[in-house]
PDB file of N, CA and C in Angstrom:
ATOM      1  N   UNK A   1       9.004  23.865   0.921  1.00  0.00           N
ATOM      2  CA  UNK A   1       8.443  22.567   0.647  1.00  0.00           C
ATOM      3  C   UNK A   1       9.553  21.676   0.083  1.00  0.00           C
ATOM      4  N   UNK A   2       9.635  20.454   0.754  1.00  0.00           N
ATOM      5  CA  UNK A   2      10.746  19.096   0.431  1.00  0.00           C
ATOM      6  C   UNK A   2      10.027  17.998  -0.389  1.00  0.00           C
ATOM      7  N   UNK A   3      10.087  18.041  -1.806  1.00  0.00           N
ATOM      8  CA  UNK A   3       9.285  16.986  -2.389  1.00  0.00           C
ATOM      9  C   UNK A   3      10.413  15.707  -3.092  1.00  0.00           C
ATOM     10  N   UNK A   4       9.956  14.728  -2.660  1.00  0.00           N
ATOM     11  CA  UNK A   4      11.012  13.720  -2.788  1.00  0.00           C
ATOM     12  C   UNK A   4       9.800  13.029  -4.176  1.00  0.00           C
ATOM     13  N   UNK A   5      10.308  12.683  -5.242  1.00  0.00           N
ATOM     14  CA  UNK A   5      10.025  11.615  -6.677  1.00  0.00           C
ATOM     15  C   UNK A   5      10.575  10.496  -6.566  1.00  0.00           C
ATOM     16  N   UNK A   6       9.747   9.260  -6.694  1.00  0.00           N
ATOM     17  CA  UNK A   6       9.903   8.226  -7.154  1.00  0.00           C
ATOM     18  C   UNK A   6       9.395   7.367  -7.887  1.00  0.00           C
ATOM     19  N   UNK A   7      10.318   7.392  -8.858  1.00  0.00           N
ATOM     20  CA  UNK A   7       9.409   6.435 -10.211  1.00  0.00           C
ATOM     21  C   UNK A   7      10.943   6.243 -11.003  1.00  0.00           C
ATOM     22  N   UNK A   8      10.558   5.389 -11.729  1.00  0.00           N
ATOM     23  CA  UNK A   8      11.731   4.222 -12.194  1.00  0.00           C
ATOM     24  C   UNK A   8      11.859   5.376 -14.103  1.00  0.00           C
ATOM     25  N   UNK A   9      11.060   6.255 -13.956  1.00  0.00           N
ATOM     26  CA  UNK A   9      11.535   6.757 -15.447  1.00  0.00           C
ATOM     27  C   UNK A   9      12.464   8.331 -15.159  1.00  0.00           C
ATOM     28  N   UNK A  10      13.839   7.687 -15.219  1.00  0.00           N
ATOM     29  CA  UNK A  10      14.823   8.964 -14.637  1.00  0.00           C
ATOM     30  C   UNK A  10      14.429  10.177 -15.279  1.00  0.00           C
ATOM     31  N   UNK A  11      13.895   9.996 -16.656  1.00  0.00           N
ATOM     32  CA  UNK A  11      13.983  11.558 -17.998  1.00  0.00           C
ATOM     33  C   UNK A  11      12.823  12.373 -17.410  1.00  0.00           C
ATOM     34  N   UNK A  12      11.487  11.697 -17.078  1.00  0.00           N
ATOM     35  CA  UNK A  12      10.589  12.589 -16.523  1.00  0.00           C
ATOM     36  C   UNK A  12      10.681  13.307 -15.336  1.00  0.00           C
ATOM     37  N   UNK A  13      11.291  12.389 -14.130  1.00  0.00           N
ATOM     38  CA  UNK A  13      11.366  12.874 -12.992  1.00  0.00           C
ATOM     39  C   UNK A  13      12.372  14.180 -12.543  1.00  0.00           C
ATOM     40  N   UNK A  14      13.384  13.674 -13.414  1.00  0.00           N
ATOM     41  CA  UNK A  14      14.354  14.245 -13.533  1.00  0.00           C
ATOM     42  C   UNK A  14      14.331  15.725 -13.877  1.00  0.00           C
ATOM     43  N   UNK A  15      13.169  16.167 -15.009  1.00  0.00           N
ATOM     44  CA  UNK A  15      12.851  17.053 -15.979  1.00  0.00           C
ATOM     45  C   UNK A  15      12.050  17.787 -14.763  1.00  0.00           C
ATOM     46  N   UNK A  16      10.678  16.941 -14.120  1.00  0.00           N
ATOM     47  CA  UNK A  16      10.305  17.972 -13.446  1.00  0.00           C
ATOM     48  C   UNK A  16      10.772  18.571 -12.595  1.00  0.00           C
ATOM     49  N   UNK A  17      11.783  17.463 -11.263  1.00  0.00           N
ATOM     50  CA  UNK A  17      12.432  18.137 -10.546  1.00  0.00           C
ATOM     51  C   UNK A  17      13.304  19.210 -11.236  1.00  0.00           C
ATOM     52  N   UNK A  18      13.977  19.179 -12.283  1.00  0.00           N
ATOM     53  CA  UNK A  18      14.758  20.669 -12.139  1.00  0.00           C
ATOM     54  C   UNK A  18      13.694  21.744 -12.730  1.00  0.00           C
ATOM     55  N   UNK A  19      12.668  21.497 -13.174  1.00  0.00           N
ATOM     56  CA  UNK A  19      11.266  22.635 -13.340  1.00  0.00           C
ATOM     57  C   UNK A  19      11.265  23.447 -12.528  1.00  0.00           C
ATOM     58  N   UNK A  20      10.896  22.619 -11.089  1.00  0.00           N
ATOM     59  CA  UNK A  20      10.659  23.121 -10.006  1.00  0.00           C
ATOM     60  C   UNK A  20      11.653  23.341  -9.440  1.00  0.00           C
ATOM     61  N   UNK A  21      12.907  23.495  -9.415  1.00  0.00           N
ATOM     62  CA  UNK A  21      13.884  23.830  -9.085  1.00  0.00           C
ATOM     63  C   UNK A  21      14.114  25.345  -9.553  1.00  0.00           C
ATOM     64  N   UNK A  22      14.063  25.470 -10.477  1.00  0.00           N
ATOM     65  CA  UNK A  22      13.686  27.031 -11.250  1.00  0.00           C
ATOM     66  C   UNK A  22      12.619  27.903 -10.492  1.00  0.00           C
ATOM     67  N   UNK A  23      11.789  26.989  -9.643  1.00  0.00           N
ATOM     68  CA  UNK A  23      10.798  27.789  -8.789  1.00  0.00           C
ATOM     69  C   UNK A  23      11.002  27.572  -7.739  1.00  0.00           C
ATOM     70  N   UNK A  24      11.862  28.061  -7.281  1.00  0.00           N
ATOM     71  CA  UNK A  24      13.149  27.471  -5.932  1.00  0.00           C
ATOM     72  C   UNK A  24      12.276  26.160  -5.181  1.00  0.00           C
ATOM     73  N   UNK A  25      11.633  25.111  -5.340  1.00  0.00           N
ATOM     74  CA  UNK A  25      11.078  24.086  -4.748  1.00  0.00           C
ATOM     75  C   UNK A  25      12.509  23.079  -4.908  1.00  0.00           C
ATOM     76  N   UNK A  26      12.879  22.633  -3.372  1.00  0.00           N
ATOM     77  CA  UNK A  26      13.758  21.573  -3.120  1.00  0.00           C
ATOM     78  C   UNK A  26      13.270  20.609  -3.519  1.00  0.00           C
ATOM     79  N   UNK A  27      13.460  20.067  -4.769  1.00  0.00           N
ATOM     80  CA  UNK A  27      13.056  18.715  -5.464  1.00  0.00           C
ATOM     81  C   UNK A  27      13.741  17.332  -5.565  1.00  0.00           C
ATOM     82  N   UNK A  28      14.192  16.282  -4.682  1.00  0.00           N
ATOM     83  CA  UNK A  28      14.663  15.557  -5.023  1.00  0.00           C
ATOM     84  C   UNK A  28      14.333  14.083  -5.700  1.00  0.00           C
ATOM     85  N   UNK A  29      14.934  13.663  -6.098  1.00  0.00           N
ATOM     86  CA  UNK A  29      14.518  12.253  -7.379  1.00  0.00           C
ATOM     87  C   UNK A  29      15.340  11.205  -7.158  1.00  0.00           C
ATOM     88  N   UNK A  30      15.112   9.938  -7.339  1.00  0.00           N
ATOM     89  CA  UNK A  30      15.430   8.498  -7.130  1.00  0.00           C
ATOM     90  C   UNK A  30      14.457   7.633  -7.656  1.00  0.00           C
ATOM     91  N   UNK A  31      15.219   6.711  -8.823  1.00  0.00           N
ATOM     92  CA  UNK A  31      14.505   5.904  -9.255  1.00  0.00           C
ATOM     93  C   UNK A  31      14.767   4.645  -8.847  1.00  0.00           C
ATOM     94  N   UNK A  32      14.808   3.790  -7.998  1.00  0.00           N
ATOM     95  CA  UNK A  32      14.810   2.989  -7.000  1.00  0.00           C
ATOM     96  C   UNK A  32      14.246   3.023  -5.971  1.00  0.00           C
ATOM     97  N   UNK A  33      13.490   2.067  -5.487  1.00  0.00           N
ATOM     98  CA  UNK A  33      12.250   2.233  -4.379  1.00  0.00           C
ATOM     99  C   UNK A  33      13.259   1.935  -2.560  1.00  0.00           C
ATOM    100  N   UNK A  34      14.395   1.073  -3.220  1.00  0.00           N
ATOM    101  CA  UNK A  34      15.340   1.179  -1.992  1.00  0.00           C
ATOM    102  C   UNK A  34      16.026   1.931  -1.286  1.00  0.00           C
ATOM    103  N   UNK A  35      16.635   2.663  -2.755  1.00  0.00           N
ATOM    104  CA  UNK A  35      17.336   4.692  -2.818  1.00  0.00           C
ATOM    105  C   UNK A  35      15.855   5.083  -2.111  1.00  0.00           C
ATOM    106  N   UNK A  36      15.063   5.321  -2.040  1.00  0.00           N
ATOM    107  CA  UNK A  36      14.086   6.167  -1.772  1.00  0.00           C
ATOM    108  C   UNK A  36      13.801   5.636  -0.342  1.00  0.00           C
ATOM    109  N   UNK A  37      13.844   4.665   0.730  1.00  0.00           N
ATOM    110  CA  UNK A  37      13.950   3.807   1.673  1.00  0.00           C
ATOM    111  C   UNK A  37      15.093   4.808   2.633  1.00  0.00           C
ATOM    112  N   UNK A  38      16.324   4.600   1.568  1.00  0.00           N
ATOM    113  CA  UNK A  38      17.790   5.583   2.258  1.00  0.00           C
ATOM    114  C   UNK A  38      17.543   7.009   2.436  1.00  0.00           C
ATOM    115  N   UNK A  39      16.742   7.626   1.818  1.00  0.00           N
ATOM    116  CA  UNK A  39      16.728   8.695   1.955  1.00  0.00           C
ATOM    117  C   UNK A  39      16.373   9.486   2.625  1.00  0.00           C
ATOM    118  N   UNK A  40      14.157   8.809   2.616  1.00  0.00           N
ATOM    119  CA  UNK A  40      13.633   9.283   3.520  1.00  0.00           C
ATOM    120  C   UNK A  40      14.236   9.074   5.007  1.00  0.00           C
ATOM    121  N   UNK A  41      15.211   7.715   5.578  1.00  0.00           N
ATOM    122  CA  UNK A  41      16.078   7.571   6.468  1.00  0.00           C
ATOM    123  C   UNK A  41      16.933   8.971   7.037  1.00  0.00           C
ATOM    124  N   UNK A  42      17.628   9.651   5.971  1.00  0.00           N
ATOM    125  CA  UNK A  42      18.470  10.950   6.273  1.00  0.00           C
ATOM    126  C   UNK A  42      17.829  11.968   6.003  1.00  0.00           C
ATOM    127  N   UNK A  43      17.223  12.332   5.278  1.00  0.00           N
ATOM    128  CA  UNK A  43      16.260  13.732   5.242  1.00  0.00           C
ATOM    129  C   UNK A  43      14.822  13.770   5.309  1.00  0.00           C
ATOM    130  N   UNK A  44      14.267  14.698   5.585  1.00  0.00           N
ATOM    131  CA  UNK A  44      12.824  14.958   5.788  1.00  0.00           C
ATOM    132  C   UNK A  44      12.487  15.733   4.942  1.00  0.00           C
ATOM    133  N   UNK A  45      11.609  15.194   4.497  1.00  0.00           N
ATOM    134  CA  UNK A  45      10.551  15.688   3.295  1.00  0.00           C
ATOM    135  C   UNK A  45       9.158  16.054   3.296  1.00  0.00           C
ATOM    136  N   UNK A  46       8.111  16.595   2.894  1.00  0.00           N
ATOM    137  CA  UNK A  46       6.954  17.265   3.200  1.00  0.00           C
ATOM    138  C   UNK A  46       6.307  16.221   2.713  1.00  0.00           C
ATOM    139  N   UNK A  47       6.750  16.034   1.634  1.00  0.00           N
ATOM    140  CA  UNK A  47       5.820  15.033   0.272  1.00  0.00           C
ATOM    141  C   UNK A  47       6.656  14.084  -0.636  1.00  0.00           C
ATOM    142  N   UNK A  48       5.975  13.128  -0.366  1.00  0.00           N
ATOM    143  CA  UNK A  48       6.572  11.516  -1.701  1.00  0.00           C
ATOM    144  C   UNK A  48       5.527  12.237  -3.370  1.00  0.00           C
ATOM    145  N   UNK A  49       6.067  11.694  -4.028  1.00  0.00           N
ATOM    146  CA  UNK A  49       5.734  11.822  -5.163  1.00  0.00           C
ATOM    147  C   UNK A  49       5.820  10.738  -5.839  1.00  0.00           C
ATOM    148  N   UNK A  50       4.996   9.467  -6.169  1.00  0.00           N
ATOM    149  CA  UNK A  50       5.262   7.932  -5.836  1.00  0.00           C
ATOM    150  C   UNK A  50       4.279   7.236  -7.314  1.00  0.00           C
ATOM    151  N   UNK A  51       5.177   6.803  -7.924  1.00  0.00           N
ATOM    152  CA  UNK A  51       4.896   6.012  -9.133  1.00  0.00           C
ATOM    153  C   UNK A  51       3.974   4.711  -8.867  1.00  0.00           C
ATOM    154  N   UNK A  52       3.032   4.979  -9.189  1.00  0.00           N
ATOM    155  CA  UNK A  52       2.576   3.331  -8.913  1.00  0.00           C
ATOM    156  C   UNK A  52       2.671   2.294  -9.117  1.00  0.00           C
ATOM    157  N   UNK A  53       3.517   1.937 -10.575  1.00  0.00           N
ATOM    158  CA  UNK A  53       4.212   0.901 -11.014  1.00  0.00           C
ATOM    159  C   UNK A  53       6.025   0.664 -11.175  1.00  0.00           C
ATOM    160  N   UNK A  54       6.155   0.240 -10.176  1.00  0.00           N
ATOM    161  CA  UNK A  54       8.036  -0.113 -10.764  1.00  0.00           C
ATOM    162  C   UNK A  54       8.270  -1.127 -10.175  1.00  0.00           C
ATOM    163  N   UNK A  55       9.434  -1.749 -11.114  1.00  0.00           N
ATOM    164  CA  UNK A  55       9.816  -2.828 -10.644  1.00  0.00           C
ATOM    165  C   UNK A  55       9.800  -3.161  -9.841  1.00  0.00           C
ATOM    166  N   UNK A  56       9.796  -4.246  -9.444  1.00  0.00           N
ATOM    167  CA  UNK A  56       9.723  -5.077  -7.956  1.00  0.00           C
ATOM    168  C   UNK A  56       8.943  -4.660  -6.769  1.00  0.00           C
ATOM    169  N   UNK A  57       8.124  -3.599  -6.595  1.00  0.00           N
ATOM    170  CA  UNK A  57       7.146  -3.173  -5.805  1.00  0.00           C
ATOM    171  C   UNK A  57       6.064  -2.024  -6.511  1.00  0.00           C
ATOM    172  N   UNK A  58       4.919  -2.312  -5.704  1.00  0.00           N
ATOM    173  CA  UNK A  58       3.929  -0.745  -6.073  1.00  0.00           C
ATOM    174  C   UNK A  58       4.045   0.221  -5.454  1.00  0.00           C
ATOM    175  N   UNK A  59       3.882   1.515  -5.875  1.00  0.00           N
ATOM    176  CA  UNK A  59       3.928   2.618  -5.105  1.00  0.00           C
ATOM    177  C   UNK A  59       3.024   2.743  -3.624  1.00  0.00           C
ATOM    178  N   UNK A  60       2.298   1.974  -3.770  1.00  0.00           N
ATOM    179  CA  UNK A  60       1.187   1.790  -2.615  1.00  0.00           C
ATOM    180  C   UNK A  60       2.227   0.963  -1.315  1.00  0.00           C
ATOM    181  N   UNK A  61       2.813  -0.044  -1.464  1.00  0.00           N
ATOM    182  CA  UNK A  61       3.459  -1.036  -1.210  1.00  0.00           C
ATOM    183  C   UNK A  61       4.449  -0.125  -0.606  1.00  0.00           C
ATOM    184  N   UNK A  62       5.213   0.629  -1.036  1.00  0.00           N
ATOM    185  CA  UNK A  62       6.386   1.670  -0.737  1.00  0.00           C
ATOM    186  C   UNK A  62       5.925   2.599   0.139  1.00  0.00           C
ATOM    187  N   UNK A  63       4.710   2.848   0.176  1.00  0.00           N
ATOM    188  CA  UNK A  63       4.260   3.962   0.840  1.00  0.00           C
ATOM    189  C   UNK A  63       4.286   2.948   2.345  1.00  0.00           C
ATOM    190  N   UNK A  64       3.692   1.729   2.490  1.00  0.00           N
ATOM    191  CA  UNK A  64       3.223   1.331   4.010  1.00  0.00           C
ATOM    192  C   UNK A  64       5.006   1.493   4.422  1.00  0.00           C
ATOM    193  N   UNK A  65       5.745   0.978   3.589  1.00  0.00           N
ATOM    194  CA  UNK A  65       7.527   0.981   4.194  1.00  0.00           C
ATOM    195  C   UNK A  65       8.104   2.050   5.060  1.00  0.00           C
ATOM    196  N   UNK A  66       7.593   3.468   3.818  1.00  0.00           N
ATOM    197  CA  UNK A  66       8.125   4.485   4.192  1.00  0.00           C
ATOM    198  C   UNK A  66       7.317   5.296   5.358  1.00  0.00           C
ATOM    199  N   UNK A  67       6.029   4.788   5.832  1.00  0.00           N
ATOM    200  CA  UNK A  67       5.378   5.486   6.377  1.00  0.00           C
ATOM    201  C   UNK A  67       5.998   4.936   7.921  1.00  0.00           C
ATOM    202  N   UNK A  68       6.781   3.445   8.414  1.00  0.00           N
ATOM    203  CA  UNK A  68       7.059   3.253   9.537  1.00  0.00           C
ATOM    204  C   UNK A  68       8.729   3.986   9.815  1.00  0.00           C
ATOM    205  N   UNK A  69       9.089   5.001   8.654  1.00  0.00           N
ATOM    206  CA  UNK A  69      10.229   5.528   8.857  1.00  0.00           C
ATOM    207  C   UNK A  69       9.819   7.278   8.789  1.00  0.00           C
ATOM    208  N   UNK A  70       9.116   7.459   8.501  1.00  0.00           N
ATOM    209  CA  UNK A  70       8.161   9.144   8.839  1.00  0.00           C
ATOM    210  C   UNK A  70       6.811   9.023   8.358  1.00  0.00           C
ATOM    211  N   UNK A  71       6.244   9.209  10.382  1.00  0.00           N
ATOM    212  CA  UNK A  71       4.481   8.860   9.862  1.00  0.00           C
ATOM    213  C   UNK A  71       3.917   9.941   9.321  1.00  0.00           C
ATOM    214  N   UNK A  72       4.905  11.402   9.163  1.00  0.00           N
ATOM    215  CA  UNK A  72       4.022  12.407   8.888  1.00  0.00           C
ATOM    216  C   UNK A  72       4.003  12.789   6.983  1.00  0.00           C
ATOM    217  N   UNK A  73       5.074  11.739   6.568  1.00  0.00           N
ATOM    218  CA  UNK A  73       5.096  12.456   5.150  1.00  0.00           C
ATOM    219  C   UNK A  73       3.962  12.108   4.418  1.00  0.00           C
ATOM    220  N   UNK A  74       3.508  13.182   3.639  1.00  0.00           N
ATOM    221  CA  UNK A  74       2.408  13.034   2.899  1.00  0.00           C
ATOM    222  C   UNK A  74       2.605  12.497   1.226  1.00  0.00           C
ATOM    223  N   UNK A  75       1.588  11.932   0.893  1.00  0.00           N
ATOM    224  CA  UNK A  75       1.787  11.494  -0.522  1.00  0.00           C
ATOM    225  C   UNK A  75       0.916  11.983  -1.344  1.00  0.00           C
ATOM    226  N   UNK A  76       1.627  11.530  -2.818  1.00  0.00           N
ATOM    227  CA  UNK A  76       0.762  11.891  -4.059  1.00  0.00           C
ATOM    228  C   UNK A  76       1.233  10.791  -4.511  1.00  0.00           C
ATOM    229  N   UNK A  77       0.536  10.044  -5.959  1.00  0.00           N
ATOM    230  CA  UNK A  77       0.662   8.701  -6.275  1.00  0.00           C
ATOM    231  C   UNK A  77       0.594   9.490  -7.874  1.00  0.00           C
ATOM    232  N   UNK A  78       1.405   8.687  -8.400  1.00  0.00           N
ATOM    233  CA  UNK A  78       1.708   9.025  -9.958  1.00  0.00           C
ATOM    234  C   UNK A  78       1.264   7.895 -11.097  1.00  0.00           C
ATOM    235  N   UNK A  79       0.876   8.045 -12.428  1.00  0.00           N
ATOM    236  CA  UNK A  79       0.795   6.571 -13.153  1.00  0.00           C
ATOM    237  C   UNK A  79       0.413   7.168 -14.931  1.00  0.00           C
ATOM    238  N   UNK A  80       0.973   6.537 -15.142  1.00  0.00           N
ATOM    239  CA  UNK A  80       0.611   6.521 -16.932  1.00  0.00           C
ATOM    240  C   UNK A  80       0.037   5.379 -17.310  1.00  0.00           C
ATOM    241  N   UNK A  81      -0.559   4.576 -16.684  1.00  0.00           N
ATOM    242  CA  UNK A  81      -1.471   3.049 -16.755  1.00  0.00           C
ATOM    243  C   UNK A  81      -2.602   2.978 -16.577  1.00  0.00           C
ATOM    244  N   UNK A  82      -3.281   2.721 -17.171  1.00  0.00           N
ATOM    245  CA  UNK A  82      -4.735   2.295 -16.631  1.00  0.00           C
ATOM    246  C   UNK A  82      -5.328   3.562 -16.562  1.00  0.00           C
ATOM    247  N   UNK A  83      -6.847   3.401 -16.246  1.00  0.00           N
ATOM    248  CA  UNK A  83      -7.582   4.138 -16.539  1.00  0.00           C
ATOM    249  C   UNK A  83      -7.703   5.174 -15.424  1.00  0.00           C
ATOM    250  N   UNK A  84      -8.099   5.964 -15.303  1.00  0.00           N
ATOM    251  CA  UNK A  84      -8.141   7.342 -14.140  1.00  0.00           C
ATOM    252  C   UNK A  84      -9.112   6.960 -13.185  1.00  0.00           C
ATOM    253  N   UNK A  85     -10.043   6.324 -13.693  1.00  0.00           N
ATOM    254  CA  UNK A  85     -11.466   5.660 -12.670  1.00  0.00           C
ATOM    255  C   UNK A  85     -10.885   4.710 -11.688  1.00  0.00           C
ATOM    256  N   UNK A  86     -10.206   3.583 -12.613  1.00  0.00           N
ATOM    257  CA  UNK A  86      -9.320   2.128 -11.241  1.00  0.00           C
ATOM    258  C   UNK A  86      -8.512   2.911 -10.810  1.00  0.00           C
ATOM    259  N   UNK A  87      -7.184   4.160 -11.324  1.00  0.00           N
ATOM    260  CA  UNK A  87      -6.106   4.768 -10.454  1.00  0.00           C
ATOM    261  C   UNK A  87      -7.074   5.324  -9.485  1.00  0.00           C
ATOM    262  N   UNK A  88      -7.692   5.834  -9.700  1.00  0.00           N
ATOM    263  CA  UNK A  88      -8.582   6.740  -8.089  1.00  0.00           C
ATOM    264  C   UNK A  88      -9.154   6.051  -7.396  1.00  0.00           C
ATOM    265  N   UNK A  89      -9.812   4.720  -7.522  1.00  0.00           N
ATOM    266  CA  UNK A  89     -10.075   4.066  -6.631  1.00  0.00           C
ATOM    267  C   UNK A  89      -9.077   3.739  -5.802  1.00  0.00           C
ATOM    268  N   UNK A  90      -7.683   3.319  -6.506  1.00  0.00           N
ATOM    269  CA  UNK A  90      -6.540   2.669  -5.993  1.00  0.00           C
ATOM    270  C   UNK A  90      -6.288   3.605  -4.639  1.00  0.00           C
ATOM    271  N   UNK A  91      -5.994   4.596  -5.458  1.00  0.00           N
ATOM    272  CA  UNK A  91      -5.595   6.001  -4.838  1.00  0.00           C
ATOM    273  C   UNK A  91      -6.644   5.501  -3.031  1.00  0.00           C
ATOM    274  N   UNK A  92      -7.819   6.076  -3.204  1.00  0.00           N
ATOM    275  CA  UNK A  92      -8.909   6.082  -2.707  1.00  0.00           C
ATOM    276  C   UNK A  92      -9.007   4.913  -1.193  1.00  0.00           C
ATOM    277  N   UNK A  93      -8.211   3.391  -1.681  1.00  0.00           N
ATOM    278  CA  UNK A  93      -8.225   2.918  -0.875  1.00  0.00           C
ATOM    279  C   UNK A  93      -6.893   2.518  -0.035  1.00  0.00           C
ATOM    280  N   UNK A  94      -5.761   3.682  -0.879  1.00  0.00           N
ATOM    281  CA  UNK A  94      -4.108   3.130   0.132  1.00  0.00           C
ATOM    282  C   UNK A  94      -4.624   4.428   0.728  1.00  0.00           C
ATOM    283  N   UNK A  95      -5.637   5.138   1.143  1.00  0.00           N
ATOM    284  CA  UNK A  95      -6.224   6.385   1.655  1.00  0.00           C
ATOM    285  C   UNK A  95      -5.397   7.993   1.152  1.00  0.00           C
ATOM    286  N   UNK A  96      -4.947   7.970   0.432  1.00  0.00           N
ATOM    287  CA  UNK A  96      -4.785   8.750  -0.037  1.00  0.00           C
ATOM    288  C   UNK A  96      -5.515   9.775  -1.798  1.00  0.00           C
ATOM    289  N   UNK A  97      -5.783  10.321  -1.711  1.00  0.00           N
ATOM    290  CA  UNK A  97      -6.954  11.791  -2.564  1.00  0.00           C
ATOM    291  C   UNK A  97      -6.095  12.013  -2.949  1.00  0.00           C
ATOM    292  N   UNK A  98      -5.405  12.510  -3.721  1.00  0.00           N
ATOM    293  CA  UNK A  98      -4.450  13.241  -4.212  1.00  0.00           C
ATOM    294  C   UNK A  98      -3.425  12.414  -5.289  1.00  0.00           C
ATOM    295  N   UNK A  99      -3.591  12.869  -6.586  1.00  0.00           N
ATOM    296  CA  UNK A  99      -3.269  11.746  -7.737  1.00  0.00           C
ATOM    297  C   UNK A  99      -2.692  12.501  -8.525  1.00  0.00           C
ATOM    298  N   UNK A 100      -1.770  12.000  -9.834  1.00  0.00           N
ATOM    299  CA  UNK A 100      -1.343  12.982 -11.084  1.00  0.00           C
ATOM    300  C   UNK A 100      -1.039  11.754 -11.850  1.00  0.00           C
ATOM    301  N   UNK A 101      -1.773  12.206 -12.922  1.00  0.00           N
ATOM    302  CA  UNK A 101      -1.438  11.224 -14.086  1.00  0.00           C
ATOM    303  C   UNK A 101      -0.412  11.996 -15.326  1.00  0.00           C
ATOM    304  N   UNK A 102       0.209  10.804 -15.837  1.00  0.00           N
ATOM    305  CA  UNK A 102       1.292  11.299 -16.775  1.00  0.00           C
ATOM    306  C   UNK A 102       0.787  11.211 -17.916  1.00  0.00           C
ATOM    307  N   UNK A 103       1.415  12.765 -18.924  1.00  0.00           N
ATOM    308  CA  UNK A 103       2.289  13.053 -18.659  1.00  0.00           C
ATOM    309  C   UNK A 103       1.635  14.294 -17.338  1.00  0.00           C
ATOM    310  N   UNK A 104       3.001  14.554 -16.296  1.00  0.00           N
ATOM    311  CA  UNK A 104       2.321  15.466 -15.639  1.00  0.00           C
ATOM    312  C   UNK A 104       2.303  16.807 -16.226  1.00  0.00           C
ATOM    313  N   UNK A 105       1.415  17.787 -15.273  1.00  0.00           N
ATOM    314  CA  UNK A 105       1.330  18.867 -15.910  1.00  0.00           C
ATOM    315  C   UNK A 105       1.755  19.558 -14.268  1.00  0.00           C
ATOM    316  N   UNK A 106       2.560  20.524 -14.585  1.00  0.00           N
ATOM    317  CA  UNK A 106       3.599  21.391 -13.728  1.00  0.00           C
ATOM    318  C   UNK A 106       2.527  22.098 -12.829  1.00  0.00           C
ATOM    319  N   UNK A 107       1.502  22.553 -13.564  1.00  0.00           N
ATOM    320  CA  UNK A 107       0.796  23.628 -13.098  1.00  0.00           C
ATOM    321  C   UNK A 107      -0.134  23.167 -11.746  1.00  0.00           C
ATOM    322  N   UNK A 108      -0.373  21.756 -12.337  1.00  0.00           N
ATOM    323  CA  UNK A 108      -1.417  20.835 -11.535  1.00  0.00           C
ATOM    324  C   UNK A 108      -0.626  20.545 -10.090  1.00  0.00           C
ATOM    325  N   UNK A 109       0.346  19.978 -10.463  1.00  0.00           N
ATOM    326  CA  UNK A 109       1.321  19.325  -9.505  1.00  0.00           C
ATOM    327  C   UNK A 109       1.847  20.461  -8.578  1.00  0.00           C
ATOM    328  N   UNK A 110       1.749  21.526  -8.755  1.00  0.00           N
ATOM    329  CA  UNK A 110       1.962  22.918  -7.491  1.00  0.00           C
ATOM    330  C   UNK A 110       0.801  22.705  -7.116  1.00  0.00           C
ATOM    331  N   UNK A 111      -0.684  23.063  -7.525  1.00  0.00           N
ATOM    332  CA  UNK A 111      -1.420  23.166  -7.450  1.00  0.00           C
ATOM    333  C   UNK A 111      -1.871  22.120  -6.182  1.00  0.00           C
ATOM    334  N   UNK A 112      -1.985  20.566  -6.213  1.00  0.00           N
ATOM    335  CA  UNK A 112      -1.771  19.423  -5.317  1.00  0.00           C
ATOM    336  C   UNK A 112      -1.086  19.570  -4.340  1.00  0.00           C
ATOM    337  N   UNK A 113       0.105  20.028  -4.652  1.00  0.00           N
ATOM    338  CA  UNK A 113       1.464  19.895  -3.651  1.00  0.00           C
ATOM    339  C   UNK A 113       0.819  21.155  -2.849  1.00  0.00           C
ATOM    340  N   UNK A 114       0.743  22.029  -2.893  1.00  0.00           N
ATOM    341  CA  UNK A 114       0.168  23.454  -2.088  1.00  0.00           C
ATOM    342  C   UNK A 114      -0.894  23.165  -0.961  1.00  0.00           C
ATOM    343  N   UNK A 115      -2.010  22.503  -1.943  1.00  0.00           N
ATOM    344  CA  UNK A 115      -3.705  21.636  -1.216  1.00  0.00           C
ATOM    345  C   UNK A 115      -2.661  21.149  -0.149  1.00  0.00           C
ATOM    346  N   UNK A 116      -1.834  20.106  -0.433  1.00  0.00           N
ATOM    347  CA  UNK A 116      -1.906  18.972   0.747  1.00  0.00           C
ATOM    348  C   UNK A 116      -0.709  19.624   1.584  1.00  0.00           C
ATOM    349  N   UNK A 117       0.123  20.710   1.575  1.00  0.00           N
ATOM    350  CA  UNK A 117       0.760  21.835   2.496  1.00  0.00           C
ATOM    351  C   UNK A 117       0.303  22.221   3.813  1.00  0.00           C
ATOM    352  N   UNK A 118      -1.415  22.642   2.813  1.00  0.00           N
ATOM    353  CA  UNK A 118      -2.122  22.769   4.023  1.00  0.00           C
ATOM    354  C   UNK A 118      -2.940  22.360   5.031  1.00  0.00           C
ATOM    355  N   UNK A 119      -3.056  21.433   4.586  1.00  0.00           N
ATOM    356  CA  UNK A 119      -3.719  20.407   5.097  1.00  0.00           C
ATOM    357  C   UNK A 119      -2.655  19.638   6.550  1.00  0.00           C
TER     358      UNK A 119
END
């Protein structure tokens, strides 16, 4: 599994990717929504891992970008804002189920990442 992070707070992302790195999961991180534009460009990834708030765009917003550069990558949407009821709706209507609120929890986030594997 290729899970690509994006969210503008380097210490968290950063922290989980090398978590999961310890559990041999290829984790890569970029906190820039443009870096993350370049990337998905050169490598292929299973899964975005996508902040819903950063500068200059929403994670929702990033997702329609990245989806005309690989229609198959799947997402999860991330947020420490707002309430869990409006994030799941949000969630709910860029059509994507699959959510983690911060701070994350490691256990959850395999747990998600695995679900939408199989799917």
């Amino acid at each position: 599994m290729k899970l690509l992070f994006i969210d503008d707070e380097e210490e968290l992302i950063s922290t989980i990717a090398e978590r999961l790195e310890f559990r041999e999961i290829d984790a890569d991180w970029v906190t820039n929504p443009e870096k993350a534009v370049d990337m998905i460009k050169k490598k292929k990834y299973d899964i975005a891992i996508v902040d819903v708030k950063m500068p200059g765009t929403s994670g929702f917003e990033l997702k329609k970008r990245l989806e005309e550069i690989d229609p198959d990558l799947k997402y999860v949407f991330m947020t420490g804002h707002g309430s869990e009821h409006n994030f799941k709706k949000g969630c709910c209507e860029a059509g994507e189920r699959y959510y983690l609120l911060k701070p994350v929890n490691i256990e959850y986030l395999l747990e998600v990442t695995n679900q939408l594997m199989k799917e």
